[in-house]
Protein backbone atom coordinates (compact mmCIF):
# COMPACT_ATOMS: atom_id res chain seq x y z
CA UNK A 1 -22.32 7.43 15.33
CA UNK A 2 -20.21 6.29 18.09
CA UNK A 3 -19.61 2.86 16.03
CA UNK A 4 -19.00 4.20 12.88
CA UNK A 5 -15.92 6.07 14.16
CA UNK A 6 -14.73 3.28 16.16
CA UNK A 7 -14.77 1.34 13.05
CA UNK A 8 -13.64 4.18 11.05
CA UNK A 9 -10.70 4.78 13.36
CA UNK A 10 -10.06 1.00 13.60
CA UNK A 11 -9.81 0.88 9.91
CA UNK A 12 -7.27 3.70 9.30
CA UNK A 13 -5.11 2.52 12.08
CA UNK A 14 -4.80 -1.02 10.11
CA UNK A 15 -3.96 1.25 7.35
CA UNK A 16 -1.26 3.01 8.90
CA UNK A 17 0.43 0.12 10.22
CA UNK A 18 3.36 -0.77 8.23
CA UNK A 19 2.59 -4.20 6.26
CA UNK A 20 3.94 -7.01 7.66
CA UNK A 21 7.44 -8.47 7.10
CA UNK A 22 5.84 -11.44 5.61
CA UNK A 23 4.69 -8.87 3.04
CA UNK A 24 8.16 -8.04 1.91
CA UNK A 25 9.09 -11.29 0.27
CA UNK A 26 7.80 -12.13 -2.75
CA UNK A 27 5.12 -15.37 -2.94
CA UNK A 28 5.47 -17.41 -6.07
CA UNK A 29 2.48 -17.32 -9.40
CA UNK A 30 1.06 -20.34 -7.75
CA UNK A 31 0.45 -18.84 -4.18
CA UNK A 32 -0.40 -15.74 -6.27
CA UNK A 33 -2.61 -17.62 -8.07
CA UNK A 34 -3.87 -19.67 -5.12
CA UNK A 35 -4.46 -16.62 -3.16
CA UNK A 36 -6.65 -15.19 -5.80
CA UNK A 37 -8.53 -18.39 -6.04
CA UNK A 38 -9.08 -18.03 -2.09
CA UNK A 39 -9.73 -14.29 -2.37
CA UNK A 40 -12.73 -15.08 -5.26
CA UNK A 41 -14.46 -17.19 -2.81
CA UNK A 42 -14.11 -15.61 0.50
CA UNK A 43 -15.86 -12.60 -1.46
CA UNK A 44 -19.02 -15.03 -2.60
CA UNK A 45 -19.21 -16.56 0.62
CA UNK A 46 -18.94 -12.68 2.26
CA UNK A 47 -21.84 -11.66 -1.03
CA UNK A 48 -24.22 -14.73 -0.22
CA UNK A 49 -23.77 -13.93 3.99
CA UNK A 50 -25.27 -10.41 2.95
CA UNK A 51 -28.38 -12.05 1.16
CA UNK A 52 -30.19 -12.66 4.09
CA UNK A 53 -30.16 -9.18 5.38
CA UNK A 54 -32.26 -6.62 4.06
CA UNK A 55 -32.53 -2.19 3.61
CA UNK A 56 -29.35 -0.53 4.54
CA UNK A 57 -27.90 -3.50 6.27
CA UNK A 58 -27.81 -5.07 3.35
CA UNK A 59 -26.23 -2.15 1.19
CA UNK A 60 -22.97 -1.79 4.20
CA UNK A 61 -22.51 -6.01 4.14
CA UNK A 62 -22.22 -5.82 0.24
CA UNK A 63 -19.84 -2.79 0.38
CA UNK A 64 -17.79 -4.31 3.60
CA UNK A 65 -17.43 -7.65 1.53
CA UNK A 66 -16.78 -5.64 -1.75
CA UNK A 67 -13.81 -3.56 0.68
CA UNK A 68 -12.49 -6.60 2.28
CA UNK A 69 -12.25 -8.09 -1.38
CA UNK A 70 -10.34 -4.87 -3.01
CA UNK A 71 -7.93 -5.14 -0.05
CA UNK A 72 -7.11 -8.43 -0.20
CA UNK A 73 -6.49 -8.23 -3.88
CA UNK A 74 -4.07 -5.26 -2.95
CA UNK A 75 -2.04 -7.18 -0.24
CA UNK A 76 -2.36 -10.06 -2.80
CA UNK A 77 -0.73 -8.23 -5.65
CA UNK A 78 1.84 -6.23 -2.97
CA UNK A 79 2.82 -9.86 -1.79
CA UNK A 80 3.80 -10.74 -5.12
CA UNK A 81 5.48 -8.00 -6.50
CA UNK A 82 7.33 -6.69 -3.41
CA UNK A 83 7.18 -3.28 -4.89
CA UNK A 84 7.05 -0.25 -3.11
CA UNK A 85 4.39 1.26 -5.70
CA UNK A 86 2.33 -1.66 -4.72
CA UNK A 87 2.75 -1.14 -1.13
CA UNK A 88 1.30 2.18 -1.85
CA UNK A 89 -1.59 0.96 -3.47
CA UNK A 90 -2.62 -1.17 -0.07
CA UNK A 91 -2.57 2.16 1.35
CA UNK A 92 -4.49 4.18 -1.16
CA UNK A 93 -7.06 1.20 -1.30
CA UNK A 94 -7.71 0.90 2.29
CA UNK A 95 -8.15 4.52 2.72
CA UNK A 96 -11.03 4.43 -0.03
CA UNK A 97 -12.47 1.00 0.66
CA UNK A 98 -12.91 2.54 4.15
CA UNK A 99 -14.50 5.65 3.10
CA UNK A 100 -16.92 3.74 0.98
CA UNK A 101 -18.34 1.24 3.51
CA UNK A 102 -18.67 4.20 6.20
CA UNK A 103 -20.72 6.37 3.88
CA UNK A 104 -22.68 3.44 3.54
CA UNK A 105 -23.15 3.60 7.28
CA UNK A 106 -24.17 6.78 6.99
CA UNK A 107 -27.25 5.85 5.07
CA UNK A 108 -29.02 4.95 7.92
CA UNK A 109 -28.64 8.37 8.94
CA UNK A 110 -31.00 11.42 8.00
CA UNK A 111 -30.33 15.59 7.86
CA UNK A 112 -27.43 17.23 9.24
CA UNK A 113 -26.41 14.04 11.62
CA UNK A 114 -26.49 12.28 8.17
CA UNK A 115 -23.76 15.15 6.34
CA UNK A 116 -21.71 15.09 9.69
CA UNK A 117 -21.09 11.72 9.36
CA UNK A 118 -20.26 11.75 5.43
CA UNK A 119 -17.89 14.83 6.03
CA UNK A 120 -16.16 12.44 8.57
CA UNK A 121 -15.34 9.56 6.60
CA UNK A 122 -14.39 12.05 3.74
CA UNK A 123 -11.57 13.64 6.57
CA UNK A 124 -10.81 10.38 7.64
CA UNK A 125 -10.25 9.09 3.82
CA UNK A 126 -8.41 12.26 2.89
CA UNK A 127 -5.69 11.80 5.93
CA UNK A 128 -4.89 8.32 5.29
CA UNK A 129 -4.64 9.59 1.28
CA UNK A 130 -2.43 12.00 2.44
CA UNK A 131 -0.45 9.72 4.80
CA UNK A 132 0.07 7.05 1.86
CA UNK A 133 1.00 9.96 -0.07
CA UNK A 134 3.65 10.76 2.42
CA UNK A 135 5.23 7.36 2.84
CA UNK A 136 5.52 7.49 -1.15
CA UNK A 137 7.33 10.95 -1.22
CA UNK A 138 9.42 9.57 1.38
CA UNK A 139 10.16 6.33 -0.05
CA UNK A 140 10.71 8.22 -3.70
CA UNK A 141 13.55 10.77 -1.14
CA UNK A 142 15.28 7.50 0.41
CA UNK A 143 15.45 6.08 -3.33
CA UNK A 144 17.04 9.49 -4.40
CA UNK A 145 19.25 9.37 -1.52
CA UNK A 146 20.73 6.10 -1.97
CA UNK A 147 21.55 6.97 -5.67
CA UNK A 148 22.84 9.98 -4.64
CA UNK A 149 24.98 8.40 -1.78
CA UNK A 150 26.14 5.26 -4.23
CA UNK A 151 27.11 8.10 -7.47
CA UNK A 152 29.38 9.83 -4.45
CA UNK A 153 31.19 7.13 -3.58
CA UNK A 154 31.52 5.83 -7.28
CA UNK A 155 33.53 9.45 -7.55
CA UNK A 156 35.31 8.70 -4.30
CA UNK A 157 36.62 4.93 -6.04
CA UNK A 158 37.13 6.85 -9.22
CA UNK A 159 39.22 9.41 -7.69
CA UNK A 160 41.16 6.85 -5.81
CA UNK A 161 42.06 5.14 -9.52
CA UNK A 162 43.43 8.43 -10.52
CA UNK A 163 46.58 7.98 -7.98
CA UNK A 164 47.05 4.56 -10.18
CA UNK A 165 48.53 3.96 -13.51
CA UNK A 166 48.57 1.73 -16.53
CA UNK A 167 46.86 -1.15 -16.05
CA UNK A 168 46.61 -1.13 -12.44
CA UNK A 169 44.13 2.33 -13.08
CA UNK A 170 42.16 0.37 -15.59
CA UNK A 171 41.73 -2.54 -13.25
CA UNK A 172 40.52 0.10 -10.30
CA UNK A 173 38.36 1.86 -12.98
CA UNK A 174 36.75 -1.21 -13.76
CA UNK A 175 36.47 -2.76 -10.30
CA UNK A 176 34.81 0.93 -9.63
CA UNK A 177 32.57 0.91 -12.33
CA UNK A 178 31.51 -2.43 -11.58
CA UNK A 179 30.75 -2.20 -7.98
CA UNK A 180 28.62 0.64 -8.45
CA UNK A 181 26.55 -0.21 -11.18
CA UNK A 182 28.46 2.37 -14.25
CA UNK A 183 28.61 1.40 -17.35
């Protein structure tokens, strides 16, 4: 029991850690398309590793290569896109890749001790849902903010042009319209 929540807690910790600033440049298709290449057989070599075992062992090495496999795919995608939904999706995919290997764990596990431990990973899974959840409200409020911040000062420029005349207005106007993105 003692493992699975070190191992729990070590995996929503990586979670929570903001992704790398390698993460926030985009790769190019063919290191997108190499990584998924390298991703496809890390999983079969993490799938064949598992043959060998056998019962419930078997079932969590399966699951932790299957986990290992989603995530990668996640950072993969996040890597290449540099978006901030994708960035999200890390999060949301660690949090349930997580979940899934420790109620696996918990298989080996019988009566309440076994319930304990799947309401466990179910908290831990719901509070890093809730913290990717979080970092996307915020993210969506910062987005909102800069618009909001960039349409005042458009109004600001605007109202500046208004002291101006002829074509010196137009010029401002248009200067204006085209530093901030108005059409």
């Amino acid at each position: 029991m003692k493992k699975l929540k070190t191992i729990t807690a070590a995996i929503l910790c990586a979670s929570l850690l903001p992704l790398s600033a390698a993460f926030a440049e985009t790769i190019s298709k063919a290191d997108y398309k190499a990584g998924k290449s390298r991703i496809n057989a890390s999983y079969k070599t993490d799938k064949a590793a598992c043959k060998s075992l056998s019962g419930n062992a078997k079932d969590i090495c399966a699951q932790e290569a299957k986990a290992k496999e989603k995530i990668a795919r996640a950072e993969l995608e996040y890597s290449y896109s540099g978006k901030s939904t994708d960035r999200n999706k890390v999060l949301v995919v660690k949090a349930k890749s997580a979940y899934e290997v420790a109620k696996e764990r918990c298989d080996d596990l019988a009566g309440n001790a076994k319930d304990v431990c799947v309401q466990e990973a179910k908290a831990t899974e719901k509070k890093a849902l809730a913290d990717a959840q979080m970092g996307k409200e915020i993210g969506e409020a910062k987005k909102d903010a800069a618009v909001e911040k960039r349409d005042a000062d458009y109004k600001v420029a605007i109202e500046k042009c208004d002291a101006l005349s002829g074509d010196a207005k137009a010029s401002c106007v248009a200067a204006a319209k085209s530093k901030f993105g108005k059409n």
